[in-house]
PDB file of N, CA and C in Angstrom:
ATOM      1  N   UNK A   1     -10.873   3.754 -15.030  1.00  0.00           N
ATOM      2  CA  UNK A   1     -11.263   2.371 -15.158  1.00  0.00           C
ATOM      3  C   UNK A   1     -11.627   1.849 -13.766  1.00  0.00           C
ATOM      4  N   UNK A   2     -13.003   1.374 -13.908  1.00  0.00           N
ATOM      5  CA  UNK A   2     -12.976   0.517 -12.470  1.00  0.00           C
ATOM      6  C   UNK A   2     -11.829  -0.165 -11.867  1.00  0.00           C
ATOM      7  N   UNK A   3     -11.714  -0.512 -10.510  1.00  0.00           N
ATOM      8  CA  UNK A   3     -11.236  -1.743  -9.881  1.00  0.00           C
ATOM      9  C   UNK A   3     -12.166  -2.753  -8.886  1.00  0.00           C
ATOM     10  N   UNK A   4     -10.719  -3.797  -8.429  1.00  0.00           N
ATOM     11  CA  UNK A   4     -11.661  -4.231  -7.829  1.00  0.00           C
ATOM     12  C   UNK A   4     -10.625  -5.373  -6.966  1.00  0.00           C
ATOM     13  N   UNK A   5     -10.516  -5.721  -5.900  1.00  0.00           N
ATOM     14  CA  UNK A   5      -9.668  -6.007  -5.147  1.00  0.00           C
ATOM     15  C   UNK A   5      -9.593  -7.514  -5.307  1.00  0.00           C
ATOM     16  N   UNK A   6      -8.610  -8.334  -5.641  1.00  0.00           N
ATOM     17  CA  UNK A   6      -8.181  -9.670  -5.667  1.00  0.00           C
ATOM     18  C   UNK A   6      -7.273 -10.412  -4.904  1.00  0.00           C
ATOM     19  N   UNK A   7      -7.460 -11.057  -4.302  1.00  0.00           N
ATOM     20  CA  UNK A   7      -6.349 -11.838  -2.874  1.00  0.00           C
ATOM     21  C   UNK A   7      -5.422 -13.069  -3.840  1.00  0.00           C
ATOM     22  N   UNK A   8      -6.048 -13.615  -5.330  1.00  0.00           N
ATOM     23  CA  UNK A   8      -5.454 -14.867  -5.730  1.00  0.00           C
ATOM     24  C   UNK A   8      -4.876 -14.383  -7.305  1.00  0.00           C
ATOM     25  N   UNK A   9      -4.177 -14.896  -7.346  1.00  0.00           N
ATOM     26  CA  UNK A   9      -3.802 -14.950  -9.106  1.00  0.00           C
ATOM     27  C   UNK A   9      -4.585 -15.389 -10.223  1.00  0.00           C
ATOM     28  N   UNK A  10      -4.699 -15.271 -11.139  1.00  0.00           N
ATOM     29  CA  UNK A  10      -5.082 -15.762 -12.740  1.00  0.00           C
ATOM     30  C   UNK A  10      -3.210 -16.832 -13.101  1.00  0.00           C
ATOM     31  N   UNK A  11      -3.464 -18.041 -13.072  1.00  0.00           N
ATOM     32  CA  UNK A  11      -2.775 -19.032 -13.413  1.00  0.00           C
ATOM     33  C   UNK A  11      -2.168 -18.591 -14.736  1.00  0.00           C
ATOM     34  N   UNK A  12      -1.123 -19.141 -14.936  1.00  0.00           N
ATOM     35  CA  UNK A  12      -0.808 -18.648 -16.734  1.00  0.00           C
ATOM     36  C   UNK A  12      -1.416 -20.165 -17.481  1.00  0.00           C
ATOM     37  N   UNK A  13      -2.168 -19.829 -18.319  1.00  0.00           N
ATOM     38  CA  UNK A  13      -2.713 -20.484 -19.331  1.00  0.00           C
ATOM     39  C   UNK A  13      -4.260 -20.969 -18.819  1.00  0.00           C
ATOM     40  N   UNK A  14      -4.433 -20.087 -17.440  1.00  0.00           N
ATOM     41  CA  UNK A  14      -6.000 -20.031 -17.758  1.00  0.00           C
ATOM     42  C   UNK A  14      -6.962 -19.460 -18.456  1.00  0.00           C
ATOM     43  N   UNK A  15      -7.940 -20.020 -18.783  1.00  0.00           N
ATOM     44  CA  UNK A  15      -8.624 -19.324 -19.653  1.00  0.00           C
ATOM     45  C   UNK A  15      -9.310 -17.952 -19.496  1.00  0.00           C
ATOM     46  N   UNK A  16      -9.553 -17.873 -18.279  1.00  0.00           N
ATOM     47  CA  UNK A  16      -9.592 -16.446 -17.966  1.00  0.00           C
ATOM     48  C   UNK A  16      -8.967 -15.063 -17.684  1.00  0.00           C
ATOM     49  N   UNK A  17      -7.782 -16.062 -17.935  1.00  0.00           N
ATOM     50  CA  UNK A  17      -6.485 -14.590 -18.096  1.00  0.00           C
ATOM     51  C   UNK A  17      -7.074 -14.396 -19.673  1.00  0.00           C
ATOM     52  N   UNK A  18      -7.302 -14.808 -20.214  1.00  0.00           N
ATOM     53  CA  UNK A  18      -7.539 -13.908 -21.784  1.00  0.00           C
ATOM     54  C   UNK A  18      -8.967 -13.052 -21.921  1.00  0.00           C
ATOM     55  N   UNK A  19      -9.927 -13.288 -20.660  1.00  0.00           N
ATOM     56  CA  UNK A  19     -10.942 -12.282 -20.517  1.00  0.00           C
ATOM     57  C   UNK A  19     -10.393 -11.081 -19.831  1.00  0.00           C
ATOM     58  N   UNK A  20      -9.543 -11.155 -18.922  1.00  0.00           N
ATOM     59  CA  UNK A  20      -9.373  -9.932 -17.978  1.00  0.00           C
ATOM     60  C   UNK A  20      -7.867  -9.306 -19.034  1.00  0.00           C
ATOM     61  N   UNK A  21      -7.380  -9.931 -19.269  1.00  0.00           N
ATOM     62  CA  UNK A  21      -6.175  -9.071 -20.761  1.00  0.00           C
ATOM     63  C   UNK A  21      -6.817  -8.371 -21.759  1.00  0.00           C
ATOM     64  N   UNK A  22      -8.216  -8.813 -22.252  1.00  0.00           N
ATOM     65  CA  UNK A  22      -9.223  -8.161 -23.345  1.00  0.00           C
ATOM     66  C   UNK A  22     -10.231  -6.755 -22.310  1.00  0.00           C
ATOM     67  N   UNK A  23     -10.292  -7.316 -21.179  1.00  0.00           N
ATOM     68  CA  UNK A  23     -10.775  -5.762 -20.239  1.00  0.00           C
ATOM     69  C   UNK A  23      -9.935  -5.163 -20.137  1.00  0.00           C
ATOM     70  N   UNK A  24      -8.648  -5.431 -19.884  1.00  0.00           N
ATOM     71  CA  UNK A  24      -7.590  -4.489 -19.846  1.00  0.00           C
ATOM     72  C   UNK A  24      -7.082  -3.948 -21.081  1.00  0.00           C
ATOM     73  N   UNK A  25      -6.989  -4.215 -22.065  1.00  0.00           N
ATOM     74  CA  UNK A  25      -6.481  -3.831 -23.085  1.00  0.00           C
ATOM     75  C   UNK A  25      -7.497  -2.896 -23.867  1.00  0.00           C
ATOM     76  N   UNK A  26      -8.495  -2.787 -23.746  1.00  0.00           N
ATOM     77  CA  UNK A  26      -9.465  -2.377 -24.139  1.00  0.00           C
ATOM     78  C   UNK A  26      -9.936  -0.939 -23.923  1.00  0.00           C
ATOM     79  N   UNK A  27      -8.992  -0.363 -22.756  1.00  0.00           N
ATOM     80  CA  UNK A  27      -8.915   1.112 -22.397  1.00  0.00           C
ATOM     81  C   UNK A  27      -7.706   1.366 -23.084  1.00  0.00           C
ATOM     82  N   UNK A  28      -7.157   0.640 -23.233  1.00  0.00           N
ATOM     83  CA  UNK A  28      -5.440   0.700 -24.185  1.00  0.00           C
ATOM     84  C   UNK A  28      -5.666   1.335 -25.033  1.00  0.00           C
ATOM     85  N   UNK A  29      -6.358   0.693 -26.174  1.00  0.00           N
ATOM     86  CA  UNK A  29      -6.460   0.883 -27.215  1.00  0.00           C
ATOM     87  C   UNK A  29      -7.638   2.220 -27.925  1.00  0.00           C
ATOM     88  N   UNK A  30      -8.447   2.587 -26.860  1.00  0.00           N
ATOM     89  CA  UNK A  30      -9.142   3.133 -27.263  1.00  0.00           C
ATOM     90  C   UNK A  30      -8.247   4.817 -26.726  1.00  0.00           C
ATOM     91  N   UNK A  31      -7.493   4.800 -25.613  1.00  0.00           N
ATOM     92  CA  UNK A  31      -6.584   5.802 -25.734  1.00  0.00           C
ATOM     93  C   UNK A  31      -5.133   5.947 -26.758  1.00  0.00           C
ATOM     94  N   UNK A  32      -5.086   5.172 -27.113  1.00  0.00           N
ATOM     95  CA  UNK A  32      -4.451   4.867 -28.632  1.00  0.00           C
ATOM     96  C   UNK A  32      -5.321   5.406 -29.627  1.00  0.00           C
ATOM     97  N   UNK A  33      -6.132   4.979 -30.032  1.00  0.00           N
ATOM     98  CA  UNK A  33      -7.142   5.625 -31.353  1.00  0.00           C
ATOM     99  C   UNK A  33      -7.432   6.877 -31.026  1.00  0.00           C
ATOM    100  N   UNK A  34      -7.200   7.610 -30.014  1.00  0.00           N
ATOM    101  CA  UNK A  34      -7.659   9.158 -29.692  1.00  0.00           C
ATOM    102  C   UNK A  34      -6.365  10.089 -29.674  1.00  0.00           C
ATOM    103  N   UNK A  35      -5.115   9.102 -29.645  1.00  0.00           N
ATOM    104  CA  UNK A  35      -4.087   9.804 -29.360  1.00  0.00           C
ATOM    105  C   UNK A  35      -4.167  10.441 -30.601  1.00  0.00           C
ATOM    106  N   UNK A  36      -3.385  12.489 -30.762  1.00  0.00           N
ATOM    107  CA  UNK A  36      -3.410  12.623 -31.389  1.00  0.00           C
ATOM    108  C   UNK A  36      -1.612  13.522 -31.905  1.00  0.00           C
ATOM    109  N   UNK A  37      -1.250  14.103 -33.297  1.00  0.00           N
ATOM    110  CA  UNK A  37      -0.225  14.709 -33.731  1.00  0.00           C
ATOM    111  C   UNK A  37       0.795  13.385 -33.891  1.00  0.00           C
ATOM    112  N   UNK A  38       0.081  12.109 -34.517  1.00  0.00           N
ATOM    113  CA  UNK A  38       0.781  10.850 -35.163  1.00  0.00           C
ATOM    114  C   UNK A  38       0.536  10.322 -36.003  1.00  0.00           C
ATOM    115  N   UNK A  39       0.618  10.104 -37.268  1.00  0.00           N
ATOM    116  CA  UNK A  39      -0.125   9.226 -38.119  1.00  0.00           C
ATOM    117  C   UNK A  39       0.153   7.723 -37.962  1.00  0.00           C
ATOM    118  N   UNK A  40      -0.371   7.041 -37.628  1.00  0.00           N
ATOM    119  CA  UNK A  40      -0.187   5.696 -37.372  1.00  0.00           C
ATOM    120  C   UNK A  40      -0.076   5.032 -38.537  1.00  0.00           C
ATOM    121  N   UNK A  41       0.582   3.593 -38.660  1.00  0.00           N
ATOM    122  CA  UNK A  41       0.318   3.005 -39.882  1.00  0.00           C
ATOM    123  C   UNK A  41      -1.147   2.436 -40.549  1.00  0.00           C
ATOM    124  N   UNK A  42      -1.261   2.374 -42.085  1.00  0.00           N
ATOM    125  CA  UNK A  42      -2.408   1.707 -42.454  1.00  0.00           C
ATOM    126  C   UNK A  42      -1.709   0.487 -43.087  1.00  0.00           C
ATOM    127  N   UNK A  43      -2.970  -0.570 -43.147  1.00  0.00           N
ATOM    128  CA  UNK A  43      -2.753  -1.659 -43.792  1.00  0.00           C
ATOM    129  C   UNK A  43      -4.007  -1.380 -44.429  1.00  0.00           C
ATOM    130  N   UNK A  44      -3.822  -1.227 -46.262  1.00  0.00           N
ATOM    131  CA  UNK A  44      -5.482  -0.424 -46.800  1.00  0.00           C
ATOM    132  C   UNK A  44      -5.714   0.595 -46.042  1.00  0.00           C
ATOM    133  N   UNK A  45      -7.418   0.251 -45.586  1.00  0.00           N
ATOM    134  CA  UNK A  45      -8.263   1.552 -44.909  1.00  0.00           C
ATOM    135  C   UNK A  45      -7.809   0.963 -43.781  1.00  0.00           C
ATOM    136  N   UNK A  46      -7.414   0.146 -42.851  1.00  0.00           N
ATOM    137  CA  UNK A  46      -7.153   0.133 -41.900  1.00  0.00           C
ATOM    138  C   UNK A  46      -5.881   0.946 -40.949  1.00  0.00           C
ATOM    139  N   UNK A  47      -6.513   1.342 -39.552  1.00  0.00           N
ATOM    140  CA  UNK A  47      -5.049   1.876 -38.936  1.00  0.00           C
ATOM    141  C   UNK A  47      -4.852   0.688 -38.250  1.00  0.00           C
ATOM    142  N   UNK A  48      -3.456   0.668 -38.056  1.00  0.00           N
ATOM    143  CA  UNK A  48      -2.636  -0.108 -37.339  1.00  0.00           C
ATOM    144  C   UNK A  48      -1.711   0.062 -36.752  1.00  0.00           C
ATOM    145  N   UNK A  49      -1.744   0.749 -35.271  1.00  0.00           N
ATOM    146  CA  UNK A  49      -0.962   1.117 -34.451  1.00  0.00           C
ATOM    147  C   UNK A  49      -0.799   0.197 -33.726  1.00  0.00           C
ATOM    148  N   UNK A  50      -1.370  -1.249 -33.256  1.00  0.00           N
ATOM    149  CA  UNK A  50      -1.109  -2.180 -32.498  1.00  0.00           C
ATOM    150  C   UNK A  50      -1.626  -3.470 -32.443  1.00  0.00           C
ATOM    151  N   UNK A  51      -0.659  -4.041 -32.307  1.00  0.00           N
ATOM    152  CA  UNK A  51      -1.263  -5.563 -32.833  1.00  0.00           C
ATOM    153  C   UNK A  51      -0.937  -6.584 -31.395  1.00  0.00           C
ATOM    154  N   UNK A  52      -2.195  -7.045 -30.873  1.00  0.00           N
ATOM    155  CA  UNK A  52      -2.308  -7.916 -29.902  1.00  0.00           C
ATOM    156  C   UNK A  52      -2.448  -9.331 -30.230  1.00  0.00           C
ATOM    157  N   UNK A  53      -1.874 -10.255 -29.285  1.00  0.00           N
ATOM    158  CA  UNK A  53      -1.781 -12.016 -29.621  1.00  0.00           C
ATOM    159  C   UNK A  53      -1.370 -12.178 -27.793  1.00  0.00           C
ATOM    160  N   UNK A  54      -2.843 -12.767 -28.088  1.00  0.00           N
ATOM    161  CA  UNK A  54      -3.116 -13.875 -26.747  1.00  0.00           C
ATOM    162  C   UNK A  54      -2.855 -12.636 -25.599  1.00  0.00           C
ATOM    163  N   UNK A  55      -1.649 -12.504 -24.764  1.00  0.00           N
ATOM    164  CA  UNK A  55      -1.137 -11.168 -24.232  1.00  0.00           C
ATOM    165  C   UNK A  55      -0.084 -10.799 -24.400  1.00  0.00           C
ATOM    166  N   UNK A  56       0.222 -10.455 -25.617  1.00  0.00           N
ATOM    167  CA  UNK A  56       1.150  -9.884 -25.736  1.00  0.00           C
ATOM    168  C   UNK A  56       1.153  -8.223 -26.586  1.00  0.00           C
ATOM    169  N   UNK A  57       1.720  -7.700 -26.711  1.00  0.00           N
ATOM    170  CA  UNK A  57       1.339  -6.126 -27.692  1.00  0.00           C
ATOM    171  C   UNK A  57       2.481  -5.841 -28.043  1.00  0.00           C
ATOM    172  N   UNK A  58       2.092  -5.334 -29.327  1.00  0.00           N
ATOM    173  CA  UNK A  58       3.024  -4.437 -30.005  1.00  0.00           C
ATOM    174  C   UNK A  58       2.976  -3.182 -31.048  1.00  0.00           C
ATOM    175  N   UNK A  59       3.267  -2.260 -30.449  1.00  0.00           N
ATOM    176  CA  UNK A  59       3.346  -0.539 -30.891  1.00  0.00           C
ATOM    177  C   UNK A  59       4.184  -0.493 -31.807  1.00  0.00           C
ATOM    178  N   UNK A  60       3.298   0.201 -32.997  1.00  0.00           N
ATOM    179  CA  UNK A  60       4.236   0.780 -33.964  1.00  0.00           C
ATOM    180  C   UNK A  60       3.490   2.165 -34.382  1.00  0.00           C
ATOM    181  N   UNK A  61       4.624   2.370 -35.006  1.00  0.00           N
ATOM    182  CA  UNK A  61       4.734   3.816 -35.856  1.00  0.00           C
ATOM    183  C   UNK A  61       5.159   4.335 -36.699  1.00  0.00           C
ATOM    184  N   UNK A  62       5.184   5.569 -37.968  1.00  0.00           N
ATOM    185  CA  UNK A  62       5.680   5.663 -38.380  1.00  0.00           C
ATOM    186  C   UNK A  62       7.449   6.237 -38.096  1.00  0.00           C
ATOM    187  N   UNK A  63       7.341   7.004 -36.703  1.00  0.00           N
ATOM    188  CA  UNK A  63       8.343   7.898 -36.505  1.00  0.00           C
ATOM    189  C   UNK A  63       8.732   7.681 -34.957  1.00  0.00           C
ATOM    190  N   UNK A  64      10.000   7.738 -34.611  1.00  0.00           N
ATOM    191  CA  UNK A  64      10.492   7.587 -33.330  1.00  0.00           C
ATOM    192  C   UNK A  64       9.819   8.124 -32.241  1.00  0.00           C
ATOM    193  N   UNK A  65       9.532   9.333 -32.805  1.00  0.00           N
ATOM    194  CA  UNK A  65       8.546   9.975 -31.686  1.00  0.00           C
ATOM    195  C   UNK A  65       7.060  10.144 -31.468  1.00  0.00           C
ATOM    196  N   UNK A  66       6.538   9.196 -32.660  1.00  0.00           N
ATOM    197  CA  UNK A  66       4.893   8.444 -32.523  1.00  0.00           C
ATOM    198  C   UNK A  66       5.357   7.504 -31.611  1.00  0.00           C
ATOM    199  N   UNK A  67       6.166   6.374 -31.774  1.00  0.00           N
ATOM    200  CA  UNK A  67       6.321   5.272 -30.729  1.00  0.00           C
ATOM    201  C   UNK A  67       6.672   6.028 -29.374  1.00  0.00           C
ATOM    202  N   UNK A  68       7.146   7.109 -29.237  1.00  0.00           N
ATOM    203  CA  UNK A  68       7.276   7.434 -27.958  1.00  0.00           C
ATOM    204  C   UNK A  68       6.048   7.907 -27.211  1.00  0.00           C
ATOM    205  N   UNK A  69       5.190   8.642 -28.051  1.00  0.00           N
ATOM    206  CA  UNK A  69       3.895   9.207 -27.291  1.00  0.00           C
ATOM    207  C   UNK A  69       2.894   8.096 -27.049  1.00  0.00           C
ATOM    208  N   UNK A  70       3.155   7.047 -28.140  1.00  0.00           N
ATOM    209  CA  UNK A  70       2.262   5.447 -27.607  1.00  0.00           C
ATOM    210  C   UNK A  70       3.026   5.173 -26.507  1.00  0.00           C
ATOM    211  N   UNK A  71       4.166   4.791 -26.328  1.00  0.00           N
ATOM    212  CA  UNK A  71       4.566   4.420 -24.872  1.00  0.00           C
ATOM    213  C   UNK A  71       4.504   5.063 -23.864  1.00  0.00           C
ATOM    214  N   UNK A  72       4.876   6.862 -23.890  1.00  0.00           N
ATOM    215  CA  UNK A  72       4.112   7.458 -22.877  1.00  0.00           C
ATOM    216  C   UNK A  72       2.407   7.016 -22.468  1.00  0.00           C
ATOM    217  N   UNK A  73       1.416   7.189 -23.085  1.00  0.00           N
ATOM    218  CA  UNK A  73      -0.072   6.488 -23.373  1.00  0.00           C
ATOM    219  C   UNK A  73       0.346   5.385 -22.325  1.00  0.00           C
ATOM    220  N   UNK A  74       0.954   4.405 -22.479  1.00  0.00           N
ATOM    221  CA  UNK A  74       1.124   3.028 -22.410  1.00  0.00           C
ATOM    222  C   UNK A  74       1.762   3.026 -20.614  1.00  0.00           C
ATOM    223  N   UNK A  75       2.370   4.074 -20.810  1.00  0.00           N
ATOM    224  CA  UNK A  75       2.887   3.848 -19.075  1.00  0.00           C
ATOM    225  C   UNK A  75       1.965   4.204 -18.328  1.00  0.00           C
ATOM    226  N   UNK A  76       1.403   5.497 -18.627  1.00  0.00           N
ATOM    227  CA  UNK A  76       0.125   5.923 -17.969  1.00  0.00           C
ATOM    228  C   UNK A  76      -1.047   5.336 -17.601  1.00  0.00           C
ATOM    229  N   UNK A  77      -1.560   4.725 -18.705  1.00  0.00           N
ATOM    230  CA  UNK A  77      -2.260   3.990 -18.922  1.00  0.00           C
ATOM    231  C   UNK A  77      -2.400   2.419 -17.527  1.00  0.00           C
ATOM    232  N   UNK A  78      -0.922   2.085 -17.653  1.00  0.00           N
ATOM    233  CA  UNK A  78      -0.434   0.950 -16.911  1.00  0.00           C
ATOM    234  C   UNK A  78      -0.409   1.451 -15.108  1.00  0.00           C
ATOM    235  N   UNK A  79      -0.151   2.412 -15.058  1.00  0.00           N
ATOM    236  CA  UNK A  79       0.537   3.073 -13.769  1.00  0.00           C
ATOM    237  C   UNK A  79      -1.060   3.566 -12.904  1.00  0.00           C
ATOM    238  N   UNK A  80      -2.107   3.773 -13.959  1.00  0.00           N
ATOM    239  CA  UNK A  80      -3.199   4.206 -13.282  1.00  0.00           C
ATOM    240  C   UNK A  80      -4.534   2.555 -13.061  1.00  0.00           C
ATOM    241  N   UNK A  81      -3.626   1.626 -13.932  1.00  0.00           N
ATOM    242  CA  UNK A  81      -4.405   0.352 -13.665  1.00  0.00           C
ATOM    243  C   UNK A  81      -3.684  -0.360 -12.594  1.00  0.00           C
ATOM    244  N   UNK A  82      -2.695   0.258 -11.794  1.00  0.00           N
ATOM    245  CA  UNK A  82      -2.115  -0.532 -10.687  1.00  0.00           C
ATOM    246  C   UNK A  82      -1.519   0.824 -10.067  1.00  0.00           C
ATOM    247  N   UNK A  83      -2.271   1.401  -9.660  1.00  0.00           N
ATOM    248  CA  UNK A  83      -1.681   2.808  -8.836  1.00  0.00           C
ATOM    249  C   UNK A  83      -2.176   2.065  -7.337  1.00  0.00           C
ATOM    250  N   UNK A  84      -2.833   1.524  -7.351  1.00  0.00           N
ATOM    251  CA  UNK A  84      -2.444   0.651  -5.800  1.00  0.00           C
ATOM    252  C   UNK A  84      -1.740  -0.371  -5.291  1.00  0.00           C
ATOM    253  N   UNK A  85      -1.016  -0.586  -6.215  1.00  0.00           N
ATOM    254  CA  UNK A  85      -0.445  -1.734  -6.328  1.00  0.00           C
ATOM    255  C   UNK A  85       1.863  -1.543  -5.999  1.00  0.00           C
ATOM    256  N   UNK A  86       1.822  -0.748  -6.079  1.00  0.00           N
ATOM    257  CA  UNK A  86       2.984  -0.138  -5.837  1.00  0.00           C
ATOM    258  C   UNK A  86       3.873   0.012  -6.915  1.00  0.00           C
ATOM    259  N   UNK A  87       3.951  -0.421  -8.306  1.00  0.00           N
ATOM    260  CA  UNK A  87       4.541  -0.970  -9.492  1.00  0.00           C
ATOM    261  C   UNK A  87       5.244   0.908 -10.385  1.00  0.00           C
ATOM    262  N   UNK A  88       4.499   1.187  -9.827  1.00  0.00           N
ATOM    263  CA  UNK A  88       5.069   2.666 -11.103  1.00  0.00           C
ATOM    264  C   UNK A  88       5.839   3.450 -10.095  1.00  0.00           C
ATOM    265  N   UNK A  89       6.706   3.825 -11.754  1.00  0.00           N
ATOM    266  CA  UNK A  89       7.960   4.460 -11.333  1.00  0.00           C
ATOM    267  C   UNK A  89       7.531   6.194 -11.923  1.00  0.00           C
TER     268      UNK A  89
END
């Protein structure tokens, strides 16, 4: 994923924190839909492995260890969008 260097914050309840949460989330999810050896839930024909509101997320699964390979996904995921940033463990 690109970067790109920022000196100021995104305010909470600006409106542009919900453009840069939808760029960010957006590599999320599409390494989610590729993850594979999980069946995710359906609602109908739909899958539904994660359900986003405003910024917030939430992973599900059928089995303890689908939610674990989404959260592995999910750290990675996180750790390589702020690998300059000092945050991962």
């Amino acid at each position: 994923m690109p970067t790109f260097l920022s000196r100021i914050r995104v305010k909470q309840g600006c409106p542009f924190s919900l453009l840069l949460f939808g760029l960010f989330i957006d590599g999320l999810e599409k390494r989610l839909n590729a993850l594979e050896g999980d069946t995710p839930p359906m609602l109908g024909q739909l899958v539904v492995h994660l359900f986003l509101y405003v910024d917030n997320l939430a992973l599900m699964s059928h089995t303890p260890a689908g939610l674990q390979k989404q959260l592995d996904v999910l750290q990675v995921f996180c750790c390589e969008c702020q690998e300059n940033q000092g945050y991962c463990v």
